[in-house]
C-alpha atoms as a PDB file:
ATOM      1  CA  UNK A   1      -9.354  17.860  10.663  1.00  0.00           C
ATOM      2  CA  UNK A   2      -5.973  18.387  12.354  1.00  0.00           C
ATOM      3  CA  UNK A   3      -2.613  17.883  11.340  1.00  0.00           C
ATOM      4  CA  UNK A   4       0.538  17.906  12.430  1.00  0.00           C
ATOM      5  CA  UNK A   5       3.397  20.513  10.896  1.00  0.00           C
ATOM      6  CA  UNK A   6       6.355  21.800  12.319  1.00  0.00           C
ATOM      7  CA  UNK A   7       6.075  20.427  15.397  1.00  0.00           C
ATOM      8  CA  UNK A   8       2.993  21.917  15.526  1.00  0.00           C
ATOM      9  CA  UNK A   9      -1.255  20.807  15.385  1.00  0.00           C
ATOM     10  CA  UNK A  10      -2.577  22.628  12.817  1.00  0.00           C
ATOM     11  CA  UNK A  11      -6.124  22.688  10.908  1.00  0.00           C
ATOM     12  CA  UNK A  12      -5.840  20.222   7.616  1.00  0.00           C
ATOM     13  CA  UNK A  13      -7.051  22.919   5.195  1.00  0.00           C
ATOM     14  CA  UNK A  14      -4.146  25.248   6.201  1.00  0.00           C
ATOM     15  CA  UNK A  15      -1.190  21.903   6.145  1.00  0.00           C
ATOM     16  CA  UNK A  16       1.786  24.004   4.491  1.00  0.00           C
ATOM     17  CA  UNK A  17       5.813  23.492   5.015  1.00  0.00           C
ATOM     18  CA  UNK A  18       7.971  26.701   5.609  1.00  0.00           C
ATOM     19  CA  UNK A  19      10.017  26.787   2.363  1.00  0.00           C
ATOM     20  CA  UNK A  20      12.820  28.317   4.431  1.00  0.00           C
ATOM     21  CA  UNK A  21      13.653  25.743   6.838  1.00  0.00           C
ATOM     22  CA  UNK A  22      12.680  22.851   4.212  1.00  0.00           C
ATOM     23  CA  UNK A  23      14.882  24.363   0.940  1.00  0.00           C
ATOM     24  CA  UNK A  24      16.011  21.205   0.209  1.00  0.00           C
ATOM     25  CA  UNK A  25      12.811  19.511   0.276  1.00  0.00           C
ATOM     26  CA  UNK A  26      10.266  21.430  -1.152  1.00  0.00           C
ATOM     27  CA  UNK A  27      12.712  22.998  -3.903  1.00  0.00           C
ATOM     28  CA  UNK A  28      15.074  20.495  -4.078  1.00  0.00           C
ATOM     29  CA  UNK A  29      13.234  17.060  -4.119  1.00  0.00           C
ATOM     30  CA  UNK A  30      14.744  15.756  -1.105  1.00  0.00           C
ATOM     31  CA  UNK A  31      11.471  14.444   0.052  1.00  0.00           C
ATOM     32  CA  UNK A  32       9.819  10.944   0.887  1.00  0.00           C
ATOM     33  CA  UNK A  33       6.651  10.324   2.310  1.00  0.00           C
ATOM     34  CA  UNK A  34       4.321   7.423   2.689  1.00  0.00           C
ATOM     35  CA  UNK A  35       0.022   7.172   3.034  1.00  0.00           C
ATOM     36  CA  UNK A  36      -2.107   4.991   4.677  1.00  0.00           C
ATOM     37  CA  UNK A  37      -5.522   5.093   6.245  1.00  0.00           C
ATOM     38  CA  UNK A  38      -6.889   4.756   9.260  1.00  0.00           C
ATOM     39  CA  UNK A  39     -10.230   2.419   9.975  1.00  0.00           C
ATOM     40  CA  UNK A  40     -12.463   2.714  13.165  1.00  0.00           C
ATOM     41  CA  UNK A  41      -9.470   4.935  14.946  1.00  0.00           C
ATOM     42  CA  UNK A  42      -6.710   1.652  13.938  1.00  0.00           C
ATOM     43  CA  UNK A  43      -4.011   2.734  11.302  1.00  0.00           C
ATOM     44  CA  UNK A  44      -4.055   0.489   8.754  1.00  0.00           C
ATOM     45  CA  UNK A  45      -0.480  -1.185   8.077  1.00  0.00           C
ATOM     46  CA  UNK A  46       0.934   1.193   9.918  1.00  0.00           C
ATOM     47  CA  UNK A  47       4.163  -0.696  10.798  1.00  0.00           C
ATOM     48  CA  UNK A  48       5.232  -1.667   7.024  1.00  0.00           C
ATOM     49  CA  UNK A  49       4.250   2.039   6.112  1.00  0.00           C
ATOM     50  CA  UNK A  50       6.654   3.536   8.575  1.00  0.00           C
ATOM     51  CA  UNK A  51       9.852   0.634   8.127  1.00  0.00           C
ATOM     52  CA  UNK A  52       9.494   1.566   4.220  1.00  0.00           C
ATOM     53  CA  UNK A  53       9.887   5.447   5.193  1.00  0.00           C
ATOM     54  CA  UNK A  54      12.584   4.738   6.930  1.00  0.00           C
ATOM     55  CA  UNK A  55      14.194   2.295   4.780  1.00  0.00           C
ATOM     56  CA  UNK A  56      13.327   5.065   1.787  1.00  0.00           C
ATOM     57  CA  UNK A  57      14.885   7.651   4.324  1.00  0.00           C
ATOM     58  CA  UNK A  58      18.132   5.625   4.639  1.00  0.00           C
ATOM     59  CA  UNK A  59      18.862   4.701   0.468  1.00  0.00           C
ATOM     60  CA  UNK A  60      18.740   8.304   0.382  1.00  0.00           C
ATOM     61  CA  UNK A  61      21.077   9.312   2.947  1.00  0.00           C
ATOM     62  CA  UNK A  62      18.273  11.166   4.715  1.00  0.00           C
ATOM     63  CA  UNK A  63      18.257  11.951   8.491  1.00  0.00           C
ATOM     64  CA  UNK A  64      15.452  12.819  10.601  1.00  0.00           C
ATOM     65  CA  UNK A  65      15.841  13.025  14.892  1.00  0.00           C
ATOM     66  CA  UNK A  66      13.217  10.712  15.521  1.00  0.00           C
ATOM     67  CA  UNK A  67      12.592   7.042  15.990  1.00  0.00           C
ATOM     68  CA  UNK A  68      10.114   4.756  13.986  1.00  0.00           C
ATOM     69  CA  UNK A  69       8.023   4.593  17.423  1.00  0.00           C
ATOM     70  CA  UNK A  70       8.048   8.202  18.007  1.00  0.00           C
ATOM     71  CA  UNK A  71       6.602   8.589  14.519  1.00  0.00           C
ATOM     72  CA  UNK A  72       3.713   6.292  15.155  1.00  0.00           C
ATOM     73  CA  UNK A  73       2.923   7.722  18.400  1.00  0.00           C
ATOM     74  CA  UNK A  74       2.302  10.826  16.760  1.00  0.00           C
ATOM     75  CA  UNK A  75       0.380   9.043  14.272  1.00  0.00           C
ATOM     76  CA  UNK A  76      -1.974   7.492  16.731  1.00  0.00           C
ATOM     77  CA  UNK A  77      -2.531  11.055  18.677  1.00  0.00           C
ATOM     78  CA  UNK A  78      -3.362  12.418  15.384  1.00  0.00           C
ATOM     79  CA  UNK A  79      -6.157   9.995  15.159  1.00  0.00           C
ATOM     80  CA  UNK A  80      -7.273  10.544  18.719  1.00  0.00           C
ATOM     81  CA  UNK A  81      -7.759  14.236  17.728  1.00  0.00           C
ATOM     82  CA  UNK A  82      -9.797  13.686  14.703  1.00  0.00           C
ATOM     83  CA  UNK A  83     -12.964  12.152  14.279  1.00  0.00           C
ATOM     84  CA  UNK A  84     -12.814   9.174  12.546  1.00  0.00           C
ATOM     85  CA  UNK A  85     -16.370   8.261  11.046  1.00  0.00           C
ATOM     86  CA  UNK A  86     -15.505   7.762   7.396  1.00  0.00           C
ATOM     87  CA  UNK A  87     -12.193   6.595   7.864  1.00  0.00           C
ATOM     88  CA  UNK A  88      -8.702   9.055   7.819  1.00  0.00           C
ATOM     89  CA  UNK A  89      -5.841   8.904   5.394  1.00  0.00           C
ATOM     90  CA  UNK A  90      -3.006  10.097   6.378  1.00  0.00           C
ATOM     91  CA  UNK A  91       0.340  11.266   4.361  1.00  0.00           C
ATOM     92  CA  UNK A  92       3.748  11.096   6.981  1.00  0.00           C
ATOM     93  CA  UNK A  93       6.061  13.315   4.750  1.00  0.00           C
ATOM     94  CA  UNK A  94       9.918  13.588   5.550  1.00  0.00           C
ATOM     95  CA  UNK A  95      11.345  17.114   4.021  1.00  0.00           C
ATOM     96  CA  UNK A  96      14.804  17.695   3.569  1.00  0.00           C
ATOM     97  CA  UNK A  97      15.824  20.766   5.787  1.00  0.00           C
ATOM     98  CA  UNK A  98      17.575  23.711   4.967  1.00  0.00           C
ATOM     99  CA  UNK A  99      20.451  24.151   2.391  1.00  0.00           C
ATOM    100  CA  UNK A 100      23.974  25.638   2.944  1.00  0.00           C
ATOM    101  CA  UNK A 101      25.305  28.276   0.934  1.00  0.00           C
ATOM    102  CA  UNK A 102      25.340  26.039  -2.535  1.00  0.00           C
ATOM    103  CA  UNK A 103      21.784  26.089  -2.007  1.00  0.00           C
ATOM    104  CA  UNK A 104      21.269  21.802  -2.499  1.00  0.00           C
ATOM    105  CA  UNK A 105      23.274  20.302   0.630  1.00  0.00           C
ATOM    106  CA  UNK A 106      20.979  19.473   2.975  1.00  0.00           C
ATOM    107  CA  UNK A 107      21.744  21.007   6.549  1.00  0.00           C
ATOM    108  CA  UNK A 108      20.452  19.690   9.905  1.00  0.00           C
ATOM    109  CA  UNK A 109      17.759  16.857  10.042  1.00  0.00           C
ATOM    110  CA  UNK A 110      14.886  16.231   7.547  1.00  0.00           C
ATOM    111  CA  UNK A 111      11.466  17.396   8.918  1.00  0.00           C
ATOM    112  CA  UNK A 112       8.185  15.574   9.433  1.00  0.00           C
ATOM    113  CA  UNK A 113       5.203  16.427   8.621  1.00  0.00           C
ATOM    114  CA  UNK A 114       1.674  14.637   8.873  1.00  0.00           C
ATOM    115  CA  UNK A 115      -1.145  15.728   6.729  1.00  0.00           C
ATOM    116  CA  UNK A 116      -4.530  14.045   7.920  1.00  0.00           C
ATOM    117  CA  UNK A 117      -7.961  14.232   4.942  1.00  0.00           C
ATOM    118  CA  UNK A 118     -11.257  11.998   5.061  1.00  0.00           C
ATOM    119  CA  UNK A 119     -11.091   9.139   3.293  1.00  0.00           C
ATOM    120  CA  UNK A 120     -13.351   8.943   0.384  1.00  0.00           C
ATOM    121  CA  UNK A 121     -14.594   5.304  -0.716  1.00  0.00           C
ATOM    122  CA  UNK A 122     -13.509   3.672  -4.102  1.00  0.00           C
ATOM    123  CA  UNK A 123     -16.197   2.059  -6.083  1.00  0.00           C
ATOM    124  CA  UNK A 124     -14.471  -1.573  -6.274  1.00  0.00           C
ATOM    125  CA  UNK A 125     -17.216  -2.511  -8.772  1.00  0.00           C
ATOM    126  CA  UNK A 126     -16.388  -0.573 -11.829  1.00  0.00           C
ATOM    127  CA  UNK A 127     -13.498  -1.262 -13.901  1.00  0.00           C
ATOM    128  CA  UNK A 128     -10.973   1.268 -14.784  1.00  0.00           C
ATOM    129  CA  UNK A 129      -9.090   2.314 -17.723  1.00  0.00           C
ATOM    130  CA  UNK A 130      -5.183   2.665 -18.336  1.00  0.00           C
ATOM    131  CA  UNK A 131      -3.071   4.647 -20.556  1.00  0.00           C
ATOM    132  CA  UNK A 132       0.403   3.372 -20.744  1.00  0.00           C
ATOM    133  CA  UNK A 133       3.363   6.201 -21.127  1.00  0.00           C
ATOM    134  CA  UNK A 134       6.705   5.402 -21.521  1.00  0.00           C
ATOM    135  CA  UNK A 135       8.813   6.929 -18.169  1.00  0.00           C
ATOM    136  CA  UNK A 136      10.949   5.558 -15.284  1.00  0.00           C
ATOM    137  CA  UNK A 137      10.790   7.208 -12.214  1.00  0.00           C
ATOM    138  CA  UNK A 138      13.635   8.317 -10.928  1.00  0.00           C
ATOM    139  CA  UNK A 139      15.000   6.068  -8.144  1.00  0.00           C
ATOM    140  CA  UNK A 140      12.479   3.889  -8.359  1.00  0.00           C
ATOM    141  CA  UNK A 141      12.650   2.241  -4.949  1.00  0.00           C
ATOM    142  CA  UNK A 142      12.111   5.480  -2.891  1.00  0.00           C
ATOM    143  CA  UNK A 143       8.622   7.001  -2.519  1.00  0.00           C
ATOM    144  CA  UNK A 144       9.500  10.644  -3.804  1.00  0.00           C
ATOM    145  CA  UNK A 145       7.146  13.244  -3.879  1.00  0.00           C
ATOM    146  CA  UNK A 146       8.494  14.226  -7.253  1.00  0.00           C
ATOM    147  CA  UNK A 147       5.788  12.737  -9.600  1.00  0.00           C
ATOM    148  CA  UNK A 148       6.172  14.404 -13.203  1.00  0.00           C
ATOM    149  CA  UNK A 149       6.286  11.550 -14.930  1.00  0.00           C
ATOM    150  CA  UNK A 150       2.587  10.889 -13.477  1.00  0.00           C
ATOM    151  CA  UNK A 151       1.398  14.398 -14.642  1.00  0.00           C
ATOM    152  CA  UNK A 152       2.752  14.540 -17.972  1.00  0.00           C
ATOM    153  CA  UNK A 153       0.686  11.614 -18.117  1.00  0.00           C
ATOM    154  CA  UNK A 154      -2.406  12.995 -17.446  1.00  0.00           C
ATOM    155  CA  UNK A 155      -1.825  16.133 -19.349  1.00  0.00           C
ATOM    156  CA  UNK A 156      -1.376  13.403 -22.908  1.00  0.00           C
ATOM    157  CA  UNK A 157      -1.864  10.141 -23.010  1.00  0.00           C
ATOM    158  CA  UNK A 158      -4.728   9.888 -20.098  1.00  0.00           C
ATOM    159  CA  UNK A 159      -6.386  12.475 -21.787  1.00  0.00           C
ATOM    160  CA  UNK A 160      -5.814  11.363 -25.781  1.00  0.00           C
ATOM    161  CA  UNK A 161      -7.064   7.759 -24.512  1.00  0.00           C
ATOM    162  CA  UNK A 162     -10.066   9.082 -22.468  1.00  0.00           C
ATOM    163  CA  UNK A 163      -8.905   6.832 -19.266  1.00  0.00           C
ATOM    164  CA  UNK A 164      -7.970   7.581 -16.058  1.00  0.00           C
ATOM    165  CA  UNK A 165      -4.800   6.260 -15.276  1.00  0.00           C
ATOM    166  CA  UNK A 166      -1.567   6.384 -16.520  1.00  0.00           C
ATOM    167  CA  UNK A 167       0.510   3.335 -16.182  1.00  0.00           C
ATOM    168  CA  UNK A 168       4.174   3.528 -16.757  1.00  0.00           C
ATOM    169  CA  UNK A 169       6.589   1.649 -19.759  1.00  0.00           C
ATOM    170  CA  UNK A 170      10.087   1.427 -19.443  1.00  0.00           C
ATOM    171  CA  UNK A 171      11.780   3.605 -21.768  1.00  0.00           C
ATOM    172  CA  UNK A 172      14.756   1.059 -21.741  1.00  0.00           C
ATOM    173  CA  UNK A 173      13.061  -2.520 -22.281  1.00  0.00           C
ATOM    174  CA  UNK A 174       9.889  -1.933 -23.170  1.00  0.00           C
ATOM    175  CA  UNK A 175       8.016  -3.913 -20.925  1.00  0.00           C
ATOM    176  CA  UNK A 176       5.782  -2.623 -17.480  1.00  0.00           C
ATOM    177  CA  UNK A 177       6.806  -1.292 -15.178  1.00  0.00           C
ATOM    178  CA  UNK A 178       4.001   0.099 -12.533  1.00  0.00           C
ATOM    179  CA  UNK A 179       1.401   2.967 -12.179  1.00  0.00           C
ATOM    180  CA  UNK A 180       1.365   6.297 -11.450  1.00  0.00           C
ATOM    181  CA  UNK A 181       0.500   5.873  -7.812  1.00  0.00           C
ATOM    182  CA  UNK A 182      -0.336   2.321  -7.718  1.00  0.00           C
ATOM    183  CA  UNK A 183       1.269  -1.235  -8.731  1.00  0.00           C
ATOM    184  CA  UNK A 184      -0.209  -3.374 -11.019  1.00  0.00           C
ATOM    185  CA  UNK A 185      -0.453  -7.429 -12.345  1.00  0.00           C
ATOM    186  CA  UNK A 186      -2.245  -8.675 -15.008  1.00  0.00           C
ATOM    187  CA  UNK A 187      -3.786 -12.633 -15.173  1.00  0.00           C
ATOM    188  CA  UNK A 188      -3.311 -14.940 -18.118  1.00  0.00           C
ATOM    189  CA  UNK A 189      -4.403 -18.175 -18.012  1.00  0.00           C
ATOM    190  CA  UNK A 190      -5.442 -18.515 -14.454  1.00  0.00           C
ATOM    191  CA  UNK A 191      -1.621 -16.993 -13.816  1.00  0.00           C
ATOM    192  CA  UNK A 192      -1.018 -13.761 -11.648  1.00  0.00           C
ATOM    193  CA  UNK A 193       2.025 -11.574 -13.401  1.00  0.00           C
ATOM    194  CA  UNK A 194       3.477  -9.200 -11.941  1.00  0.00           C
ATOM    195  CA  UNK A 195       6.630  -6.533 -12.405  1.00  0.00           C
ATOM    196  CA  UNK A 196       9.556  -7.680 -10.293  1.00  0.00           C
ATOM    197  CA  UNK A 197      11.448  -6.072  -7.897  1.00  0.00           C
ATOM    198  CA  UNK A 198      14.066  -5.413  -9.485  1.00  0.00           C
ATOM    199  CA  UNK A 199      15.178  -1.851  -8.707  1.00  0.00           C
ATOM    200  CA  UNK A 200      12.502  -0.002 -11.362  1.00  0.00           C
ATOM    201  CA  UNK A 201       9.479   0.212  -8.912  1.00  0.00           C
ATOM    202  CA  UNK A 202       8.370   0.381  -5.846  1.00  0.00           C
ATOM    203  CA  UNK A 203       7.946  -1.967  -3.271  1.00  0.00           C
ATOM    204  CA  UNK A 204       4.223  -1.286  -2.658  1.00  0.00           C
ATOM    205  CA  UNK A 205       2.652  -2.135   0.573  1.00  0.00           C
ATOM    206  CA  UNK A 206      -0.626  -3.022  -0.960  1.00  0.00           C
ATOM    207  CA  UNK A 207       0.784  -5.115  -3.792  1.00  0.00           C
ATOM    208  CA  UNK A 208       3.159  -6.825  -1.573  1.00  0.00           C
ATOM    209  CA  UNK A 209      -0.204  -8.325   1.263  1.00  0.00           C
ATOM    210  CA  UNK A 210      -2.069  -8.600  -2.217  1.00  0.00           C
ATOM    211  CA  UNK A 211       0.308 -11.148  -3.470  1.00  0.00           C
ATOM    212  CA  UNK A 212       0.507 -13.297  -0.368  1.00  0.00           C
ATOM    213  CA  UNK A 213      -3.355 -13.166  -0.322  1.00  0.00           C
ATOM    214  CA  UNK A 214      -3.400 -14.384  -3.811  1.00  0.00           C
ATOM    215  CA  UNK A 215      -1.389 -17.057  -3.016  1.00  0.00           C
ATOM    216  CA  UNK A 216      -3.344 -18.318  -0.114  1.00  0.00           C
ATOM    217  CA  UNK A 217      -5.769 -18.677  -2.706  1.00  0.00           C
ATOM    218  CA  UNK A 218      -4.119 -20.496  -4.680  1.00  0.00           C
ATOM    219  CA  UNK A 219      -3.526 -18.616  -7.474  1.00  0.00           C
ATOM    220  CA  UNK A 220      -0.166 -18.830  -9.394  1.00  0.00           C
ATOM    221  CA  UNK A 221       2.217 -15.872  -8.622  1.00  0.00           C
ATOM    222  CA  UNK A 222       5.292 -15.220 -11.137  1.00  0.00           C
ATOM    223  CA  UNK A 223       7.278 -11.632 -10.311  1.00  0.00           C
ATOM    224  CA  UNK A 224       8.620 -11.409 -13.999  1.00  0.00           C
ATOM    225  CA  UNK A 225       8.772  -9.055 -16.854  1.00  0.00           C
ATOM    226  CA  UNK A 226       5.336  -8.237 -18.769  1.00  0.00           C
ATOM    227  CA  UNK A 227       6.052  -7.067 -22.048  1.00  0.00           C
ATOM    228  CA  UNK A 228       3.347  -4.060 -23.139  1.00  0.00           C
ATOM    229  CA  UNK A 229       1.967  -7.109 -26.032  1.00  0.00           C
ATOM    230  CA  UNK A 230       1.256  -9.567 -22.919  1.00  0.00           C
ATOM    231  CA  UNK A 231      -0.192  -7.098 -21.085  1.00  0.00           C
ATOM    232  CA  UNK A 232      -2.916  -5.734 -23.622  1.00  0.00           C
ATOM    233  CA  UNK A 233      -3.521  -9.757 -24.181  1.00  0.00           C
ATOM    234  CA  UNK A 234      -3.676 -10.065 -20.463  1.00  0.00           C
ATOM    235  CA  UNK A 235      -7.532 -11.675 -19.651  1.00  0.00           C
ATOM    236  CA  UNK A 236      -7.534  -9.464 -16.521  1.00  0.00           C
ATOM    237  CA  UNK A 237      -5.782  -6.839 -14.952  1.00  0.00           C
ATOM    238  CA  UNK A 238      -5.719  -5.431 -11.642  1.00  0.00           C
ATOM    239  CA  UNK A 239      -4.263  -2.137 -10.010  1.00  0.00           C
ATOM    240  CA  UNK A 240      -3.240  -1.831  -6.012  1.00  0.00           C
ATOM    241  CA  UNK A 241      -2.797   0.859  -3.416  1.00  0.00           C
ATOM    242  CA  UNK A 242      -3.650   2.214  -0.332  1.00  0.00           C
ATOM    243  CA  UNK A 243      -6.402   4.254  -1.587  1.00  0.00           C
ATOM    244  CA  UNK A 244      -7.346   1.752  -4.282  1.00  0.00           C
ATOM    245  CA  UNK A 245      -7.341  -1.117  -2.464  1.00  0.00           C
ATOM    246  CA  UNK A 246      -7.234  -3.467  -5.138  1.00  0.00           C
ATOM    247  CA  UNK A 247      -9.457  -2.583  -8.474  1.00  0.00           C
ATOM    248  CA  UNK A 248      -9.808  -3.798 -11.611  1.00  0.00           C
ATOM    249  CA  UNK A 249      -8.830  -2.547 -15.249  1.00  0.00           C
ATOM    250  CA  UNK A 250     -11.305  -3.359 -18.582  1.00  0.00           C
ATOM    251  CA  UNK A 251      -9.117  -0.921 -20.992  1.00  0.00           C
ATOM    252  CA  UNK A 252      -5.389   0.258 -21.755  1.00  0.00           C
ATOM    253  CA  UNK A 253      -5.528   2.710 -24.567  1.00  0.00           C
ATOM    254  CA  UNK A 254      -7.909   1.405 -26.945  1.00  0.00           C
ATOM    255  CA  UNK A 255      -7.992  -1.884 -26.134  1.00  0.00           C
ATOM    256  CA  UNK A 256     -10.476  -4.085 -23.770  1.00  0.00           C
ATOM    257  CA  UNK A 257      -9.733  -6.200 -21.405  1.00  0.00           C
ATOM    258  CA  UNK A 258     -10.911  -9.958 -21.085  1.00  0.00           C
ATOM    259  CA  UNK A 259     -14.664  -8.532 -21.971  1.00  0.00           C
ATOM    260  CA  UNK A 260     -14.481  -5.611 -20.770  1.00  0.00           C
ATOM    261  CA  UNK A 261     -15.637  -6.414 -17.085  1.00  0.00           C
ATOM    262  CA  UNK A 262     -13.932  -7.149 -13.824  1.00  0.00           C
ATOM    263  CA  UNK A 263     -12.720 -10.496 -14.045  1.00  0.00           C
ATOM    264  CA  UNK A 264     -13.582 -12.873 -11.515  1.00  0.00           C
ATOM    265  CA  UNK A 265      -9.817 -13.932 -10.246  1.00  0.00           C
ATOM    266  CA  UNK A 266      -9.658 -10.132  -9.411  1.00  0.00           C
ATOM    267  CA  UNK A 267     -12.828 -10.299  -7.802  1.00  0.00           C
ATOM    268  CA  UNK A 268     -11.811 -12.977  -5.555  1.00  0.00           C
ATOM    269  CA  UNK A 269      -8.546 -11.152  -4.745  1.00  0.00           C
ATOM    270  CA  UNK A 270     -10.935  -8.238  -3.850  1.00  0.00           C
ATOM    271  CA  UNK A 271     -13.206  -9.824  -1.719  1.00  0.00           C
ATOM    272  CA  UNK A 272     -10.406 -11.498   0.031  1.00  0.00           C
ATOM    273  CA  UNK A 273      -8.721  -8.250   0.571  1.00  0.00           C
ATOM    274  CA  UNK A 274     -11.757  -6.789   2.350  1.00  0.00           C
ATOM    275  CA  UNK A 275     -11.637  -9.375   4.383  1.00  0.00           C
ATOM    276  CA  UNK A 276      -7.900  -9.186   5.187  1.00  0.00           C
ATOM    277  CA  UNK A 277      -8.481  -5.519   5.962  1.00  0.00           C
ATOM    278  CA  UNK A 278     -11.245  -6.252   8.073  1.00  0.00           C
ATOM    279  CA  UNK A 279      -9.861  -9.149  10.278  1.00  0.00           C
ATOM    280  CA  UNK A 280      -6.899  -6.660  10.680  1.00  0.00           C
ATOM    281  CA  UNK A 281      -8.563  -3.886  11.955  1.00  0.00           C
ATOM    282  CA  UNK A 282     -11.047  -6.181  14.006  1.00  0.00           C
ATOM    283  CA  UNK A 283      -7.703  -8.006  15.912  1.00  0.00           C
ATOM    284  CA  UNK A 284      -6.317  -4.340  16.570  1.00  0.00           C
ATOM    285  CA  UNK A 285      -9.312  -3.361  18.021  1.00  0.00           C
ATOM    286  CA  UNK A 286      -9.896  -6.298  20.080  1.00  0.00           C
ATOM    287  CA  UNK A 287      -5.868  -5.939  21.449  1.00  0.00           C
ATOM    288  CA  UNK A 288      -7.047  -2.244  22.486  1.00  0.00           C
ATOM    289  CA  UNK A 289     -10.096  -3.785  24.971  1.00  0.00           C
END
């Protein structure tokens, strides 16, 4: 597959950044990016990915020397040049450039990058399992590519539970806050819970389509706290992301869920989801002809 790298196509298996011109970046931390996938050659949510990179790009002070459009264009010639049978995901990265002499401040413009893999199905159909861990990502709002928080995860409390998630509990209040690279809501009652945004997560693309889907269905949406107790008493939960798509959870630590299958208010998000992604993709297709 190709990618595309300082300013350059290059072949996917050999993506790297030069940690010279991106100090700042790749050994500072100054560095956003976003992912989404690409479906019978149409980038899927393409416009909401980008406006969030840039709107990431701007709470952090960040400058890069091209336009929102410019970006996509190169995001749509990227999936002219590979073949997309399975589908493409694609990661647009912003790295901070180089530093000055103190070796943080950034100098010059941030850099993009755009690293292009297949994109390998999710089985929808079998529930997942959670571990919760108490960490807040630091600023919250702002897709980082700092993700510690996720790996110390996995290296204890994924791997003392046996599950394969971590999902994260705020070390302040107690109560949840998201995953490690997805959102999440739980269902009591017929009632869709969800974190708020409130400046402690991320303003997910998925969750935020998943939510106005749900509500088209008439399901009852609250964006409010969920304490860790509500959540283990939750009768479903569900998890949401761009390579997810939406997916259900049957355990947190030790605990089942509902009992212990996929319940079937998140199987009605999911099967409207598919369709939502479908319709969309159809409608950009048809607007090509």
């Amino acid at each position: 597959m190709i990618s595309y790298a300082n300013g350059l196509l290059v072949d996917s298996d050999h993506f790297s950044l030069p940690v010279s011109q991106t100090m700042t970046g790749s050994l500072r931390g100054f560095e956003i990016f976003t992912v989404f996938k690409a479906i019978r050659g149409v980038p899927f949510l393409v416009d909401e990915h980008i406006a969030r990179l840039d709107s990431c790009a701007r709470h952090i002070h960040m400058s890069y020397d091209l336009s929102t459009q410019e970006i996509k264009d190169i995001v749509h010639m990227l999936i002219q040049k590979n073949k997309d049978t399975n589908g493409i995901l694609l990661t647009v990265l912003l790295s901070g450039g180089r530093a000055d002499y103190s070796g943080v401040a950034p100098i010059g413009d941030a850099q993009l990058s755009i690293w292009t893999r297949p994109l390998n199905p999710i089985d929808a159909t079998k529930g997942r399992s959670l571990a919760t861990f108490v960490h807040q990502r630091p600023f919250p709002e702002v897709k980082l590519t700092f993700y510690m928080g996720g790996i110390l995860a996995h290296q204890t409390v994924v791997k003392e539970f046996g599950a394969e998630y971590p999902v994260f509990v705020s070390p302040q209040t107690q109560d949840i806050l998201e995953g490690s690279t997805f959102s999440i809501a739980c269902i009591k009652d017929g009632v869709l819970k969800t974190p708020p945004l409130d400046g402690r997560i991320l303003e997910s693309i998925t969750r935020r389509n998943v939510l106005k889907l749900a509500k088209k269905l008439g399901i009852e949406v609250q964006e409010k706290a969920v304490s860790v107790d509500d959540f283990l008493a939750s009768d479903e939960i569900m998890m949401m992301a761009t390579t997810l798509n939406v997916l259900g959870v049957v355990r947190v630590n030790d605990r089942t869920i509902g009992n212990g299958d996929i319940g079937p208010i998140t199987k009605q998000v999911q099967s409207e989801w598919d369709l939502f992604e479908q319709n969309y993709i159809n409608l950009h297709l048809e607007e090509k002809k």
